[in-house]
Protein backbone atom coordinates (compact mmCIF):
# COMPACT_ATOMS: atom_id res chain seq x y z
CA UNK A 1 -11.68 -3.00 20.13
CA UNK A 2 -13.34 -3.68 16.37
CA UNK A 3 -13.25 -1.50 13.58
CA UNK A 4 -16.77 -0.70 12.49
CA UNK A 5 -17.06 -0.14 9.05
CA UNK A 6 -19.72 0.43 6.29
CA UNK A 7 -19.52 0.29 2.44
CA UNK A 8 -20.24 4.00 2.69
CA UNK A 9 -17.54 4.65 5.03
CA UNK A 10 -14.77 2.99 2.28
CA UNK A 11 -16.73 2.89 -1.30
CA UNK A 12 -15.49 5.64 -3.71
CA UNK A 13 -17.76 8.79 -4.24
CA UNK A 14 -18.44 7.45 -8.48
CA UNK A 15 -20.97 5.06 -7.24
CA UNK A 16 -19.97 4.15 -11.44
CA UNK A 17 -16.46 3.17 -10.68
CA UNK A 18 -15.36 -0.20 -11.89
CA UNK A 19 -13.99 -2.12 -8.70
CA UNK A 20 -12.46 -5.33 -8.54
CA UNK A 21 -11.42 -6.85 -5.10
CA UNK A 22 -11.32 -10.36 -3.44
CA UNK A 23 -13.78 -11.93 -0.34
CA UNK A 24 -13.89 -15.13 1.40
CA UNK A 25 -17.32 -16.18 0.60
CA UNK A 26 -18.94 -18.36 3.06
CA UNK A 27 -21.17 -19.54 0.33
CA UNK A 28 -18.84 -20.39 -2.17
CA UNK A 29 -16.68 -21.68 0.83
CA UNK A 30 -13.20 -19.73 -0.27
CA UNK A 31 -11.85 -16.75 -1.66
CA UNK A 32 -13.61 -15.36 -4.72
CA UNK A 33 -12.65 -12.71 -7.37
CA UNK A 34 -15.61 -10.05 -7.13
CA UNK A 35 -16.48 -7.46 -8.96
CA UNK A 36 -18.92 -4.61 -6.66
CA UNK A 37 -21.62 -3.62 -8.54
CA UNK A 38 -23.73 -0.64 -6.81
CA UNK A 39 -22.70 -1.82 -3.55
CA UNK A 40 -23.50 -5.54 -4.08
CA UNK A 41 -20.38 -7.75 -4.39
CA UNK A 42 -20.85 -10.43 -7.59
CA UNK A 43 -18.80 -13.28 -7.77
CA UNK A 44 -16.15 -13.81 -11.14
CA UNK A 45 -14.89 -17.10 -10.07
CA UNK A 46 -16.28 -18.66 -13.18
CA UNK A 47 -14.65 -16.01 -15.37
CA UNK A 48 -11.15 -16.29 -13.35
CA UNK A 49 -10.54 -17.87 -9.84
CA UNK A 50 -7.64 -15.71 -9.49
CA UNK A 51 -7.64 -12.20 -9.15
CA UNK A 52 -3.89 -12.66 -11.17
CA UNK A 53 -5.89 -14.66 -13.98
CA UNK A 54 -8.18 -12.00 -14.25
CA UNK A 55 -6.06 -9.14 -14.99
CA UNK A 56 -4.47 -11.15 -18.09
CA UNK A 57 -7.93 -10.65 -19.64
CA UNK A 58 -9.50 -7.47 -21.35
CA UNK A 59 -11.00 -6.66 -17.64
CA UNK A 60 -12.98 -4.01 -18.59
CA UNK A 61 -14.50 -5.91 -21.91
CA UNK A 62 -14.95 -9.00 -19.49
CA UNK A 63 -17.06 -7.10 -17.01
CA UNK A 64 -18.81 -5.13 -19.46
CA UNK A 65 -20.11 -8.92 -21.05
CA UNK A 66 -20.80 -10.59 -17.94
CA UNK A 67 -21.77 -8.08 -14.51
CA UNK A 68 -25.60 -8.93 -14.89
CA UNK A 69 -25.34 -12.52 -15.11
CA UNK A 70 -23.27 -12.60 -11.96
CA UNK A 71 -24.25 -14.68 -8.68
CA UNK A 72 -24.55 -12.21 -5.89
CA UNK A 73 -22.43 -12.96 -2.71
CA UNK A 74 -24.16 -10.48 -0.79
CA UNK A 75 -23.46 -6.88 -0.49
CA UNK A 76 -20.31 -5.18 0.62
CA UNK A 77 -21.97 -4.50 4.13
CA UNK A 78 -22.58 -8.43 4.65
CA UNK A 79 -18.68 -8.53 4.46
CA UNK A 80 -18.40 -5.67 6.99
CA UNK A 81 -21.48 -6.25 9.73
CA UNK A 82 -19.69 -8.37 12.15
CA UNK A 83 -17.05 -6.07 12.77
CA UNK A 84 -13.37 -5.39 10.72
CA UNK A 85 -13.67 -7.22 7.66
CA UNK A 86 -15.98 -9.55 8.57
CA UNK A 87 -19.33 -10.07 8.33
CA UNK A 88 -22.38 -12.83 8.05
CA UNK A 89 -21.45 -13.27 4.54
CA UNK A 90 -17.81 -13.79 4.52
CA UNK A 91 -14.66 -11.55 5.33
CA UNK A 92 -13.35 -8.68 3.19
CA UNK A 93 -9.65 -9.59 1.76
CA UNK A 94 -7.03 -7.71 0.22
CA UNK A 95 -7.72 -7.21 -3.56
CA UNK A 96 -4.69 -9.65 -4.73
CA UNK A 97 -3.39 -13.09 -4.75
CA UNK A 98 -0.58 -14.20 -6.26
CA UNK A 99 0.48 -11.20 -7.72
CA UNK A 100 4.26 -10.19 -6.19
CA UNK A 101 3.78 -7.32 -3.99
CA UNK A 102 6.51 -5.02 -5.03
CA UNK A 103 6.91 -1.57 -3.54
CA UNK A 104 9.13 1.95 -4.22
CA UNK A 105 11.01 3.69 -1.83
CA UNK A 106 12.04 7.53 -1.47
CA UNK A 107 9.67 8.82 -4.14
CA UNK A 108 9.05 11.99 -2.66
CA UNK A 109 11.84 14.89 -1.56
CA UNK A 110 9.66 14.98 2.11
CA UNK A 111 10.18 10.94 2.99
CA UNK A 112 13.50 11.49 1.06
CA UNK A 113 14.91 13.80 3.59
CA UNK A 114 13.12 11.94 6.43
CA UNK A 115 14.74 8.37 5.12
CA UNK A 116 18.26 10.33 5.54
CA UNK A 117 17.31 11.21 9.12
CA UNK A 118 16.60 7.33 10.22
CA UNK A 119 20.13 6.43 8.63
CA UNK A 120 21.88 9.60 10.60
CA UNK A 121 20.06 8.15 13.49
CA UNK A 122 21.03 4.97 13.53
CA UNK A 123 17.41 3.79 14.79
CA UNK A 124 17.27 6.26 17.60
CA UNK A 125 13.89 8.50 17.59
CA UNK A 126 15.40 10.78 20.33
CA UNK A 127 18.17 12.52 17.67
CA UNK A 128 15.53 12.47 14.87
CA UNK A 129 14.74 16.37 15.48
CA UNK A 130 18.24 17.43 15.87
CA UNK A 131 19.12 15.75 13.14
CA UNK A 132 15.73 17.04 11.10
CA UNK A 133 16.67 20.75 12.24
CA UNK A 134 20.36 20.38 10.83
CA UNK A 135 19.80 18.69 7.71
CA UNK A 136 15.45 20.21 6.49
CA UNK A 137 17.03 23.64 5.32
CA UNK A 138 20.21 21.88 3.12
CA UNK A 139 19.05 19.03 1.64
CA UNK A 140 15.03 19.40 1.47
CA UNK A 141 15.85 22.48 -0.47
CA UNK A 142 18.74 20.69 -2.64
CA UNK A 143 16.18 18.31 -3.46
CA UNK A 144 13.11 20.58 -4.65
CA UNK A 145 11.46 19.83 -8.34
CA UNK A 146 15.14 17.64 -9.39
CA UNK A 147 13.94 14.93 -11.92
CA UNK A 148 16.00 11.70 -10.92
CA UNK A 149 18.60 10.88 -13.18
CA UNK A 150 19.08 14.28 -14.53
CA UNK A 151 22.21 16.62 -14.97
CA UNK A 152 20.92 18.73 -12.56
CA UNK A 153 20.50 15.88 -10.33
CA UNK A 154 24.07 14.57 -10.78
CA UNK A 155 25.06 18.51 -10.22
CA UNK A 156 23.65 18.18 -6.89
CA UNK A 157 24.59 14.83 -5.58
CA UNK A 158 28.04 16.23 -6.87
CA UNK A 159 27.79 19.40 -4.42
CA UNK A 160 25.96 17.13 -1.70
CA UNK A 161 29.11 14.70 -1.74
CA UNK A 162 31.55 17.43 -1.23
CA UNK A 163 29.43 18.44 2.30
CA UNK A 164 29.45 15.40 3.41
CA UNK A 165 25.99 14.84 3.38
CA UNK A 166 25.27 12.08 0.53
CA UNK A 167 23.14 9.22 1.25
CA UNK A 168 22.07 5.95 -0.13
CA UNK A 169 18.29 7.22 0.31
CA UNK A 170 19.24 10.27 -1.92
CA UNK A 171 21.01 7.61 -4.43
CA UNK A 172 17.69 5.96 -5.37
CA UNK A 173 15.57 9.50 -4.70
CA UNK A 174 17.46 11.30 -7.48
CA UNK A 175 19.55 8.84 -8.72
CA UNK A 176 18.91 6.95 -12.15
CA UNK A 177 17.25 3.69 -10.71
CA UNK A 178 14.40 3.39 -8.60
CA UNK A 179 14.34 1.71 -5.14
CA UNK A 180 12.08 -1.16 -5.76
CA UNK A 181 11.77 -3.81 -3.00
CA UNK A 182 9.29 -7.16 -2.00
CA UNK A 183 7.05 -5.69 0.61
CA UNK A 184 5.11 -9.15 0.84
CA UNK A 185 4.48 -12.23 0.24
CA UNK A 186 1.62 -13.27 -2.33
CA UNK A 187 -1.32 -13.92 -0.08
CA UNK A 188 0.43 -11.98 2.79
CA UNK A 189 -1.14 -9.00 2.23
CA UNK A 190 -4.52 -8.06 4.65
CA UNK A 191 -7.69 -6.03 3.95
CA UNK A 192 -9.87 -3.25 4.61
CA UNK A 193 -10.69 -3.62 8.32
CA UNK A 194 -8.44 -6.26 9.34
CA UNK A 195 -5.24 -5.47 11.85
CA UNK A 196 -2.25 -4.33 10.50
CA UNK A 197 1.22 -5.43 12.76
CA UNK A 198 4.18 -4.26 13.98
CA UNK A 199 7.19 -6.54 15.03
CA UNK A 200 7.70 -6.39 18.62
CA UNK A 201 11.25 -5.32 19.06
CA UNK A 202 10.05 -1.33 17.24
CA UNK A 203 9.93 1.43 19.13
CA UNK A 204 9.66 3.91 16.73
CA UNK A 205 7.45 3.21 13.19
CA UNK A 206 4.58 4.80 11.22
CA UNK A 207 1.82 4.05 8.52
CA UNK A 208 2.91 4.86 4.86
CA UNK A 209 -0.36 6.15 3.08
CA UNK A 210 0.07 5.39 -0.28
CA UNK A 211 -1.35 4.38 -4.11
CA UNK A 212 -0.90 1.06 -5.47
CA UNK A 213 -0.96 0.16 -8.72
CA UNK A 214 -1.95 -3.60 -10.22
CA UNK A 215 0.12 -4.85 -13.22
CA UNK A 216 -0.16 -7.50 -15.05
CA UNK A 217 2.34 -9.96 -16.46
CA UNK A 218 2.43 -7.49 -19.87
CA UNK A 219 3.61 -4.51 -17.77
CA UNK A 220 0.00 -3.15 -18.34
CA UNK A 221 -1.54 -0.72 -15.91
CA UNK A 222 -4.98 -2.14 -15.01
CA UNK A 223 -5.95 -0.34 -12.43
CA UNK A 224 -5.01 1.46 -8.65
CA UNK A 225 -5.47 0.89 -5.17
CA UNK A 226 -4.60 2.11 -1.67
CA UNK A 227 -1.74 0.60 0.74
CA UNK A 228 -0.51 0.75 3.97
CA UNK A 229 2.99 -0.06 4.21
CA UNK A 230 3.85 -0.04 7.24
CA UNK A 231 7.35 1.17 8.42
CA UNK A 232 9.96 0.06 11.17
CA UNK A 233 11.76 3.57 11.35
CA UNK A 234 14.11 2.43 14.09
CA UNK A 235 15.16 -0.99 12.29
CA UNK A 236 15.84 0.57 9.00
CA UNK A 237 17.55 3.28 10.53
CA UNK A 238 20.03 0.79 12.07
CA UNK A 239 20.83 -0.65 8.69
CA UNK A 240 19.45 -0.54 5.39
CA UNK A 241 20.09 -4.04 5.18
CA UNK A 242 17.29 -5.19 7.73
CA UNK A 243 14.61 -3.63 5.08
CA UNK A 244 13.33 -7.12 4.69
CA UNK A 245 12.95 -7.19 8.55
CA UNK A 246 11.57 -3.72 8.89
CA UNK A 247 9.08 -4.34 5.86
CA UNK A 248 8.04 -7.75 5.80
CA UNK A 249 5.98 -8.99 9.04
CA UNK A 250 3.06 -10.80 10.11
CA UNK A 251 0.00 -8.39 8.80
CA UNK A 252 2.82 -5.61 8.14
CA UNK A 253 1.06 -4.86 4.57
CA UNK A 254 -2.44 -3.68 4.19
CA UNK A 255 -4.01 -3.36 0.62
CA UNK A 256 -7.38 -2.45 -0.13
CA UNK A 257 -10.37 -1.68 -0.44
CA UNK A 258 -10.72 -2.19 -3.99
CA UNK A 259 -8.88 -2.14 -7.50
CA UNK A 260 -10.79 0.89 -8.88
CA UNK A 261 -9.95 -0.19 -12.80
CA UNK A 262 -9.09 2.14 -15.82
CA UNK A 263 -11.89 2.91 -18.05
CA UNK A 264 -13.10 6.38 -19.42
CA UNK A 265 -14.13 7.44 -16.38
CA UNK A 266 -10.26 6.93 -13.95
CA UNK A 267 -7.09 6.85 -15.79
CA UNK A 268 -3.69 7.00 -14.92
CA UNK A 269 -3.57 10.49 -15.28
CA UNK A 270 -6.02 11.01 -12.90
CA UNK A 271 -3.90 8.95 -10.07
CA UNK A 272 -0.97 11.34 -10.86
CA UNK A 273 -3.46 13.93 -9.26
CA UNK A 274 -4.65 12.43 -6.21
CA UNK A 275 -4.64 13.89 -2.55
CA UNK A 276 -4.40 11.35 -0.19
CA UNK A 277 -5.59 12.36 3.37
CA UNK A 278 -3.84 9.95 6.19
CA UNK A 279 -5.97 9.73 10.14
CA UNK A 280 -4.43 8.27 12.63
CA UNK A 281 -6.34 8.45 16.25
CA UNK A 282 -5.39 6.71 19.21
CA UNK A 283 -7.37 4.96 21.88
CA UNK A 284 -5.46 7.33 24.11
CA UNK A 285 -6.98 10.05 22.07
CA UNK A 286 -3.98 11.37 19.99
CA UNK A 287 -4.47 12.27 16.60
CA UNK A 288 -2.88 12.86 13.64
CA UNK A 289 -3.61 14.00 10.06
CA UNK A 290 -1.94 14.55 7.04
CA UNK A 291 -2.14 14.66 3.73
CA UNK A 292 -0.15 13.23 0.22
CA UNK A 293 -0.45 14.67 -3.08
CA UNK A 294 0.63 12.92 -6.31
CA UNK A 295 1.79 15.43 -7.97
CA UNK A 296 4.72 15.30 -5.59
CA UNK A 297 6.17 12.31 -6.76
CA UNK A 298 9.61 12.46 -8.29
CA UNK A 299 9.18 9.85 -10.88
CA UNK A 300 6.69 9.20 -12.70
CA UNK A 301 4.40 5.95 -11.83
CA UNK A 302 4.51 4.51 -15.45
CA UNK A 303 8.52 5.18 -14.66
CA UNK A 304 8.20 3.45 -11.96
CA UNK A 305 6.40 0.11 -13.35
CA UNK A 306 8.61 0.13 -16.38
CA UNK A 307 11.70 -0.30 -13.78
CA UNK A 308 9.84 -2.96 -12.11
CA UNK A 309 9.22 -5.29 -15.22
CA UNK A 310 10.94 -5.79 -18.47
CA UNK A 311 13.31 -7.82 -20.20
CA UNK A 312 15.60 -8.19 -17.16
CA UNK A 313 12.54 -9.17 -14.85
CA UNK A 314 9.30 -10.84 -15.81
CA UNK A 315 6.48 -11.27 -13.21
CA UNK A 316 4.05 -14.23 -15.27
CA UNK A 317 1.50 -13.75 -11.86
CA UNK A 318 1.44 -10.15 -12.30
CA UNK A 319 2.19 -7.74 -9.53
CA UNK A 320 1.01 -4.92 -7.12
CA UNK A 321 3.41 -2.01 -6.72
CA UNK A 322 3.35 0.25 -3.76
CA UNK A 323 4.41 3.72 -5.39
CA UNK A 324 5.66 5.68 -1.78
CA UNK A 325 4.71 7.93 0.35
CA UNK A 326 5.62 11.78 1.56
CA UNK A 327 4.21 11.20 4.39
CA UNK A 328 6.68 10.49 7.15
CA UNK A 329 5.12 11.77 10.73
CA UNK A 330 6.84 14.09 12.83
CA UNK A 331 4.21 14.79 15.52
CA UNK A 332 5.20 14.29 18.82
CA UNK A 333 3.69 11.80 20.61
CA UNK A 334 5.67 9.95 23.64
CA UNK A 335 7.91 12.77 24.47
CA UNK A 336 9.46 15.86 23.08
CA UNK A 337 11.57 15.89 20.34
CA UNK A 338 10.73 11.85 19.71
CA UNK A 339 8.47 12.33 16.97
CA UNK A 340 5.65 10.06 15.87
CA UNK A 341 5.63 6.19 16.64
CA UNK A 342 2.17 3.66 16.94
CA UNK A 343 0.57 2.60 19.90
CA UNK A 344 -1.33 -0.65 20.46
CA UNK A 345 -4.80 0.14 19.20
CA UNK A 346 -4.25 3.01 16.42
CA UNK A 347 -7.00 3.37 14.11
CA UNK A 348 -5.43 4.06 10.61
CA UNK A 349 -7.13 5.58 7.66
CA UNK A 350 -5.56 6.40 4.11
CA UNK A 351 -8.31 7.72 1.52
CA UNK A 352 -8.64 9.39 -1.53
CA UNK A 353 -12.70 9.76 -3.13
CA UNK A 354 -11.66 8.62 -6.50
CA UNK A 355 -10.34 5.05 -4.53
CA UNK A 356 -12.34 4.92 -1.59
CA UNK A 357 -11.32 4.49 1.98
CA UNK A 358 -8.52 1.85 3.29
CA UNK A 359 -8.88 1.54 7.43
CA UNK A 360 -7.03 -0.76 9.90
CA UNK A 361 -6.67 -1.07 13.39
CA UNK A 362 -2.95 -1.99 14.52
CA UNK A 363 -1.48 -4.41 16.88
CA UNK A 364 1.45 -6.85 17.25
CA UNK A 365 2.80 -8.80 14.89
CA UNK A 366 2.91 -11.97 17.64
CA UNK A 367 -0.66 -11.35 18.86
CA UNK A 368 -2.56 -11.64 15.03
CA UNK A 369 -3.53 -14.89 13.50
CA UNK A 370 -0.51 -16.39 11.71
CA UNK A 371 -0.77 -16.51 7.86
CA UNK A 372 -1.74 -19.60 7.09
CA UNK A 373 -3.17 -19.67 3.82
CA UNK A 374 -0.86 -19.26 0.82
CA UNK A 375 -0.56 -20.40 -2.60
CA UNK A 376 -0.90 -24.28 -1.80
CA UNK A 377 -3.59 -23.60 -0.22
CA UNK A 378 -5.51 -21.48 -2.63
CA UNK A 379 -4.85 -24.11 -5.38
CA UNK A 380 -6.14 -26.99 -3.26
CA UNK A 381 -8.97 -24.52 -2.22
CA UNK A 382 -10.00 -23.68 -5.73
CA UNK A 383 -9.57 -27.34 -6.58
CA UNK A 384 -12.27 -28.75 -3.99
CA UNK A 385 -14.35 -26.01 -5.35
CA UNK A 386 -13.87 -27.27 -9.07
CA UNK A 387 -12.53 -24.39 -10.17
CA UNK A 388 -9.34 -25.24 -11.53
């Protein structure tokens, strides 16, 4: 089964907002940097072919100067119409290229407590609510409103220690450095409406709903997206060493729709108060909702970037940077007491209005196109097209 979409069903509510994003323009014959404009998707190839290129620039001056002298690929339902993110005028593609794509781990006390669970575990859904019931009350309350790296913070992992209940998780959740990871590969990543995958050998694993945030090679903030990185619960719980394997899979990380820029309208201050709302429904009918609020996050996201890059690592492409989730789902699903996991066919949809709406439909890792087209690619691309 297709996802049918619509630009109303993943456009923001500011019909105003600045968005920046990437197709694969039939016309143009390759991927194109594109700037939507009321709903009509305008080619900036000719400013930047690169999405990476682009941010380097004064975005907001750039589009200011040049959005009505744009060519016009078509709207953002000719990307859509033919079903996922595809359509008669092209396909819709994640909103980077060779950015890194970077993410944070155990930013919120909620996935915090829930990472602890996977490692007590060991991989096993069926001692997850045992486990859950035994350690929610301690810990989750140990953890409440503690700003990482704080006296307070080293107070608690102090008492936590002595119980016997320290974890690695809770080491990078309140400890002084952030976890910060590769979730992708540049030009891995997959957009609104296309399949998102999960590696065969899982049994247990969920959507993370969360914001992104797109940095340039200057460590400035240009603007936010949504993300989908999707989880292996049962791998990571076997070892924290097979987070590359959990994490990084064929179609594994979904970014999209847009990058809604800063401007006076969206700032970062605004993402630190976003509600994301997570739907997941099943073709066997279950569903599941949730919902993420900013405000819950431990550190803060400008924290977060500022661990990322700096004198000790430099990133000239620029990078996207998943901040986490707190949304790790419990629901039952296969049996009691086993929690959540994905079936074959799970519609998944993480919005916010101020960003818009990012939906995929999941499968197998095995049974999605291949990635095929990476960096060498895009430069011989963008060469043909002589754009480089």
């Amino acid at each position: 089964m297709t996802t049918r979409l619509a630009a109303k069903d993943i456009l923001p509510a500011d019909r105003d907002a600045v968005l920046v994003g990437r197709v694969w323009s039939k016309a143009a014959g390759g991927p194109c940097p594109v700037l939507v404009d009321q709903g009509m998707v305008k080619d900036l190839s000719k400013v930047s072919p690169t999405v990476s290129g682009l941010f380097e620039q004064d975005v907001i001056d750039v589009v200011k100067r040049v959005r009505e002298s744009l060519d016009v690929l078509g709207s953002v339902d000719d990307f859509l119409d033919a079903g996922g993110n595809s359509g008669k005028a092209g396909d819709l593609l994640a909103p980077c290229d060779l950015q890194a794509v970077k993410a944070a781990g155990v930013t919120f006390a909620g996935s915090m407590v829930e990472r602890v669970i996977e490692e007590r575990a060991k991989g096993e859904p069926e001692r997850a609510e045992a486990i859950r019931k035994e350690l929610a009350p301690i810990v989750g309350e140990s953890l409440r409103g503690i700003k990482p790296g704080s006296e307070q913070a080293a107070e608690v992992k102090r008492l936590l220690q002595q119980r016997g209940l320290w974890s690695q998780y809770l080491e990078v959740g309140i400890g002084p450095d952030a976890e910060i990871f590769t979730k992708a590969q540049p030009m891995a990543s997959v957009g609104c409406g296309a399949d998102v995958g999960i590696n065969p050998i899982s049994n247990w694993n969920n959507p993370e709903p969360e914001v992104v945030l797109a940095v340039n090679s200057r460590g400035t903030i240009v603007g936010a997206t949504l993300g989908n990185d999707v989880n292996l619960r049962d791998v990571e719980g076997r070892s924290a060493l097979l987070l590359g394997k959990a994490k990084d899979n064929n179609a594994a990380c979904a970014i999209g729709p847009f990058v809604r820029l800063f401007d006076g309208r969206f700032s970062l201050a605004d993402v630190e108060q976003l509600e994301l709302s997570l739907s997941i429904r099943g073709a066997d009918g279950f569903v599941l909702e949730g919902e993420s609020r900013m405000s819950a996050i431990s550190r803060p996201p400008a924290d977060i970037a500022g661990q990322a890059i700096g004198p000790n690592h430099q990133y000239p492409d620029g990078f996207f940077l998943f901040l986490g989730t707190m949304f790790a789902p419990v629901k039952d699903r296969k049996a009691p007491g086993q929690g959540f996991t994905h079936d074959i066919g799970d519609e998944v949809r993480i919005s916010t209005p101020a960003l818009g709406a990012l939906v995929n439909r999941v499968d197998r890792c095995d049974r999605l196109p291949p990635w095929t087209f990476g960096t060498r690619a895009l430069m011989e691309n963008l060469a043909k097209r002589g754009l480089l």
